[in-house]
C-alpha atoms as a PDB file:
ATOM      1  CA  UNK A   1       0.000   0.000   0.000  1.00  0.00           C
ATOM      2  CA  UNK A   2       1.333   3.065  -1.123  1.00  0.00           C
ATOM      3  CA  UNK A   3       1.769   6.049   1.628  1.00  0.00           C
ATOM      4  CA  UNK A   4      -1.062   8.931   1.686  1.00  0.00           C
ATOM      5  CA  UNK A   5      -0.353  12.328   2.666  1.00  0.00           C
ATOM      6  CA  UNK A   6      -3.221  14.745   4.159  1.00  0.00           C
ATOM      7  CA  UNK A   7      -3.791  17.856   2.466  1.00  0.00           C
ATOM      8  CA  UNK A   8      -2.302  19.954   5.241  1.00  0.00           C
ATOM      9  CA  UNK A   9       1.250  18.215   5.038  1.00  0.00           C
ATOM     10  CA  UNK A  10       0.868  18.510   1.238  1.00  0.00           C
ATOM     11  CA  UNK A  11       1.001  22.488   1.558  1.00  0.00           C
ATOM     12  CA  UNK A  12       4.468  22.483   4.182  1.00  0.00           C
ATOM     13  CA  UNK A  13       5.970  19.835   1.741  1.00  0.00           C
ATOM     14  CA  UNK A  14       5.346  22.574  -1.342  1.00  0.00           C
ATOM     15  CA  UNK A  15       5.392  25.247   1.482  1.00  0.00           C
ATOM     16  CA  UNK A  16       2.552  26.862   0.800  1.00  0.00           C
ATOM     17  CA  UNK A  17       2.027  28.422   4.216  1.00  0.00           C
ATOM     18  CA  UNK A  18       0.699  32.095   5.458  1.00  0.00           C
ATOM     19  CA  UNK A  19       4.094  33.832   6.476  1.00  0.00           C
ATOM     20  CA  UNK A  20       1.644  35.816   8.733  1.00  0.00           C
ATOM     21  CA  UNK A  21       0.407  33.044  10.772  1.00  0.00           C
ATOM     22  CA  UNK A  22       2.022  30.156   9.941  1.00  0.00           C
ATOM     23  CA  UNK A  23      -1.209  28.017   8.968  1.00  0.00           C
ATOM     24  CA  UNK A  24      -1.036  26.076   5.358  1.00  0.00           C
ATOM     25  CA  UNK A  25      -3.171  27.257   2.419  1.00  0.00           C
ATOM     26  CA  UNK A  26      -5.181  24.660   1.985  1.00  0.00           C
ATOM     27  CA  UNK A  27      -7.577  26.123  -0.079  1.00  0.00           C
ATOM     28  CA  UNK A  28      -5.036  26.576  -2.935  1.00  0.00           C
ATOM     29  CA  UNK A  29      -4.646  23.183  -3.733  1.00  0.00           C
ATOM     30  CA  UNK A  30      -8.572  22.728  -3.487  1.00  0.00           C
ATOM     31  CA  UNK A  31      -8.584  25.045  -6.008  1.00  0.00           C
ATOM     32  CA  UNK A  32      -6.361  23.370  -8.196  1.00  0.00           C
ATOM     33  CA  UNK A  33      -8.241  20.262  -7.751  1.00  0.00           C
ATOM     34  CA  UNK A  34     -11.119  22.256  -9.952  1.00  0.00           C
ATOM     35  CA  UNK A  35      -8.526  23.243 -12.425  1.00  0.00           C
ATOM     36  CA  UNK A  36      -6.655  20.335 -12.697  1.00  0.00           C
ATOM     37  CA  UNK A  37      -8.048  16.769 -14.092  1.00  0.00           C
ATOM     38  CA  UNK A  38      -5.179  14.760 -12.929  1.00  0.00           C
ATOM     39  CA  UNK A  39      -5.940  16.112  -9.190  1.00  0.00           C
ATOM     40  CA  UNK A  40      -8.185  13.380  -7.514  1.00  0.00           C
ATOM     41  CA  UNK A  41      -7.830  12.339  -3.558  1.00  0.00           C
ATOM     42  CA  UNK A  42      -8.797  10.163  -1.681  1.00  0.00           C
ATOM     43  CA  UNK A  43     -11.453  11.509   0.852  1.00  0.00           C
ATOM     44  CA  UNK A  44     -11.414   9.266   3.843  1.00  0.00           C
ATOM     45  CA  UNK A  45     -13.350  10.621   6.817  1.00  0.00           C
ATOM     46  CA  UNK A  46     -14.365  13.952   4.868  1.00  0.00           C
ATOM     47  CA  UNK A  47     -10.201  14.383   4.647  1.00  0.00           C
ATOM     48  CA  UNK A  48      -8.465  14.564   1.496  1.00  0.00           C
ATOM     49  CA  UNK A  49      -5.235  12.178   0.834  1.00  0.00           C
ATOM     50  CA  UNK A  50      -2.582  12.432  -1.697  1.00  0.00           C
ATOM     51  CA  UNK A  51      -0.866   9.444  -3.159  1.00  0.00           C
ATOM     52  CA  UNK A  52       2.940   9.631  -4.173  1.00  0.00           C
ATOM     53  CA  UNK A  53       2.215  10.028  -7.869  1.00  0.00           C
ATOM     54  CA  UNK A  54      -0.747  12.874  -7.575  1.00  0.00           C
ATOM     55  CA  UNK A  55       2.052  14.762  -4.773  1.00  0.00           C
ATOM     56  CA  UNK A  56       4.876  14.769  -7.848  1.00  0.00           C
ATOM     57  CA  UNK A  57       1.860  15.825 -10.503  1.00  0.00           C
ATOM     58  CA  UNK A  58       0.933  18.945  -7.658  1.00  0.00           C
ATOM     59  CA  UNK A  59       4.844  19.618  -7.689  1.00  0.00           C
ATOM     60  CA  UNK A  60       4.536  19.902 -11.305  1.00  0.00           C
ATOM     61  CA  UNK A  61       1.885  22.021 -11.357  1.00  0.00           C
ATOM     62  CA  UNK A  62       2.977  24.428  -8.484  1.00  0.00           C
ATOM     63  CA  UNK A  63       6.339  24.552 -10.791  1.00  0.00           C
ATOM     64  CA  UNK A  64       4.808  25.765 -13.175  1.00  0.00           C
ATOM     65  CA  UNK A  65       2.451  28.518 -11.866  1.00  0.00           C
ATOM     66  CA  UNK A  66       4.569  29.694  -9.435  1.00  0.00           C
ATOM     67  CA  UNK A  67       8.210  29.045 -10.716  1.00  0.00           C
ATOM     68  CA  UNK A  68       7.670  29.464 -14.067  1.00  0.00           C
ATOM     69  CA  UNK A  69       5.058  32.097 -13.661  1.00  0.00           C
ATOM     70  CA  UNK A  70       2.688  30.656 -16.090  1.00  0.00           C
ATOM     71  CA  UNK A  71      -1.037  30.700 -16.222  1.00  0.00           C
ATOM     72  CA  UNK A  72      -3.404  27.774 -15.179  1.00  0.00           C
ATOM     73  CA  UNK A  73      -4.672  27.541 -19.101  1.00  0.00           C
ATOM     74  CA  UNK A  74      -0.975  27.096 -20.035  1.00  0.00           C
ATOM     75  CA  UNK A  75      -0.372  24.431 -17.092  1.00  0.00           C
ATOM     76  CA  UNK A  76      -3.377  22.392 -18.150  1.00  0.00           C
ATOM     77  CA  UNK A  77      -1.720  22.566 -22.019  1.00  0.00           C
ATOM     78  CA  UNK A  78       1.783  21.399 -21.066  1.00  0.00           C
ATOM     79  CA  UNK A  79      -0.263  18.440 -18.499  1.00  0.00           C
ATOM     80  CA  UNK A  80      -2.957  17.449 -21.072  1.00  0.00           C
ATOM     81  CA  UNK A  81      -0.573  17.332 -23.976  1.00  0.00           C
ATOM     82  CA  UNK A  82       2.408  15.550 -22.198  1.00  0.00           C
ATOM     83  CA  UNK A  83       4.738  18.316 -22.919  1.00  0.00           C
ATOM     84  CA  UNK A  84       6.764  17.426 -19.788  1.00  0.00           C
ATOM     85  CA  UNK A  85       7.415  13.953 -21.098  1.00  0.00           C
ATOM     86  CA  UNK A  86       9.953  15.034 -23.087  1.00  0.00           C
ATOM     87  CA  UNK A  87      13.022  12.884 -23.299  1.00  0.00           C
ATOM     88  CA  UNK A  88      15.140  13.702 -20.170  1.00  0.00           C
ATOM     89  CA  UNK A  89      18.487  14.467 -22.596  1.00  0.00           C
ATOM     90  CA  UNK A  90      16.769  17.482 -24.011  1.00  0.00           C
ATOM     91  CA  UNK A  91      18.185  20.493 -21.922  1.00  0.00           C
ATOM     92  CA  UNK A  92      15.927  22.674 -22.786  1.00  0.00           C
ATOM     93  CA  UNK A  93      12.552  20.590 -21.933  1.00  0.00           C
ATOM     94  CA  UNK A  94      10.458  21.224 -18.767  1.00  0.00           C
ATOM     95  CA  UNK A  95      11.011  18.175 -17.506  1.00  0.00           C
ATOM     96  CA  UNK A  96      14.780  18.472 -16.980  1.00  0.00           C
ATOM     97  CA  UNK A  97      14.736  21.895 -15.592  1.00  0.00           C
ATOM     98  CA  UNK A  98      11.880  20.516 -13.283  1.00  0.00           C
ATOM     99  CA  UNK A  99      13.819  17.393 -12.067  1.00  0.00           C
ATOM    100  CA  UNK A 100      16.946  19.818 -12.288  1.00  0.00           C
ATOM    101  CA  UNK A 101      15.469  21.980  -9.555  1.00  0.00           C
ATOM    102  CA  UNK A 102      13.810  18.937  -8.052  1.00  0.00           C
ATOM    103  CA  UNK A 103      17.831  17.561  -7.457  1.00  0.00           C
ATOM    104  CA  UNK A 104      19.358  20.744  -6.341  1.00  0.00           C
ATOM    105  CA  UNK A 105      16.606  21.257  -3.249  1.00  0.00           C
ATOM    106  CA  UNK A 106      17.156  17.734  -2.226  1.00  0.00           C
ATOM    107  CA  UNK A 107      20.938  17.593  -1.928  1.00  0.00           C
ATOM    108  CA  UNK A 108      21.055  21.191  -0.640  1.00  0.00           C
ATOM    109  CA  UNK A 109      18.377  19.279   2.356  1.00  0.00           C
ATOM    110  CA  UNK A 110      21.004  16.584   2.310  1.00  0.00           C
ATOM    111  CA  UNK A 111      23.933  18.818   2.952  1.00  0.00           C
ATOM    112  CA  UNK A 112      21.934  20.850   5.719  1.00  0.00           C
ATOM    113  CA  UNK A 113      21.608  17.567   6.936  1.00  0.00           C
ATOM    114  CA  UNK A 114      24.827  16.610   7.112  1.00  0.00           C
ATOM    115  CA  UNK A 115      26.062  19.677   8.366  1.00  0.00           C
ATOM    116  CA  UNK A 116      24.050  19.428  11.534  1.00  0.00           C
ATOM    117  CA  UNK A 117      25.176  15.895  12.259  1.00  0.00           C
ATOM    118  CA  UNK A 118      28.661  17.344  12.125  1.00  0.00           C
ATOM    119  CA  UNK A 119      27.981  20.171  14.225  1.00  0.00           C
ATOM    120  CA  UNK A 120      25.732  18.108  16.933  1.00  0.00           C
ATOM    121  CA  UNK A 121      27.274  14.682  16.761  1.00  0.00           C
ATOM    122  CA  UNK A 122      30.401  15.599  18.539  1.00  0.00           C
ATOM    123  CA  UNK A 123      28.672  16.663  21.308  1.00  0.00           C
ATOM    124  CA  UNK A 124      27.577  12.826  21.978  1.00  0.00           C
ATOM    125  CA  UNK A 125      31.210  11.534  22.086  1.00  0.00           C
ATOM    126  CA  UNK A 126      33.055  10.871  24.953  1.00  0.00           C
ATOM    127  CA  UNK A 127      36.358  12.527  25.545  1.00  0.00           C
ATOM    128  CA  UNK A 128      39.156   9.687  27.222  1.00  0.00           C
END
């Protein structure tokens, strides 16, 4: 069974959060389940649940509206028509710059990783 994730850990994982309160915008990814087709949760218990594949097509989609600063008419194009499948050699395709981006926020979460083990794990060893 493949892990679901509720629609208020969906917006911190794409941190879409008020700066003002601190609270998630839910309602923007409700709204994008209007727009978008390829949207569809689970509802369990009146609560809405993401599986892994619908999180990466949400990524996708906040990518594009907010990163690349297109509208949701040109999102629904590049989803409906498969732009983004686009071999992964091709530079220049959505896709690559997507996973691109994708890579360099994971290893730079990696390295801030790693850098707090280094910085905290000494304090756990004993001195002789």
């Amino acid at each position: 069974m493949s892990k679901l994730i509720n629609i208020s850990e969906l917006s911190r994982l794409l941190n879409l959060i008020d700066v003002s309160n601190k609270k998630p915008l839910n309602y923007i990814l409700r709204f994008w389940e209007k727009e978008f087709k390829q949207i569809r949760p689970k509802i369990i218990n009146n609560r809405r649940y993401y599986t892994i594949q619908q999180v990466e097509i949400i990524k996708q989609i906040k990518y594009l509206l907010k990163d690349e600063g297109m509208t949701i008419k040109g999102a629904k194009n590049i989803l409906d028509k498969k732009i983004n499948k686009l071999d992964d050699d091709n530079s220049n395709s959505l896709k690559a710059f997507y996973y691109k981006n994708n890579f360099k926020e994971r290893s730079k979460r990696i390295l801030d990783r790693i850098k707090k083990l280094k910085k905290y794990g000494k304090k756990n060893t004993h001195k002789s």
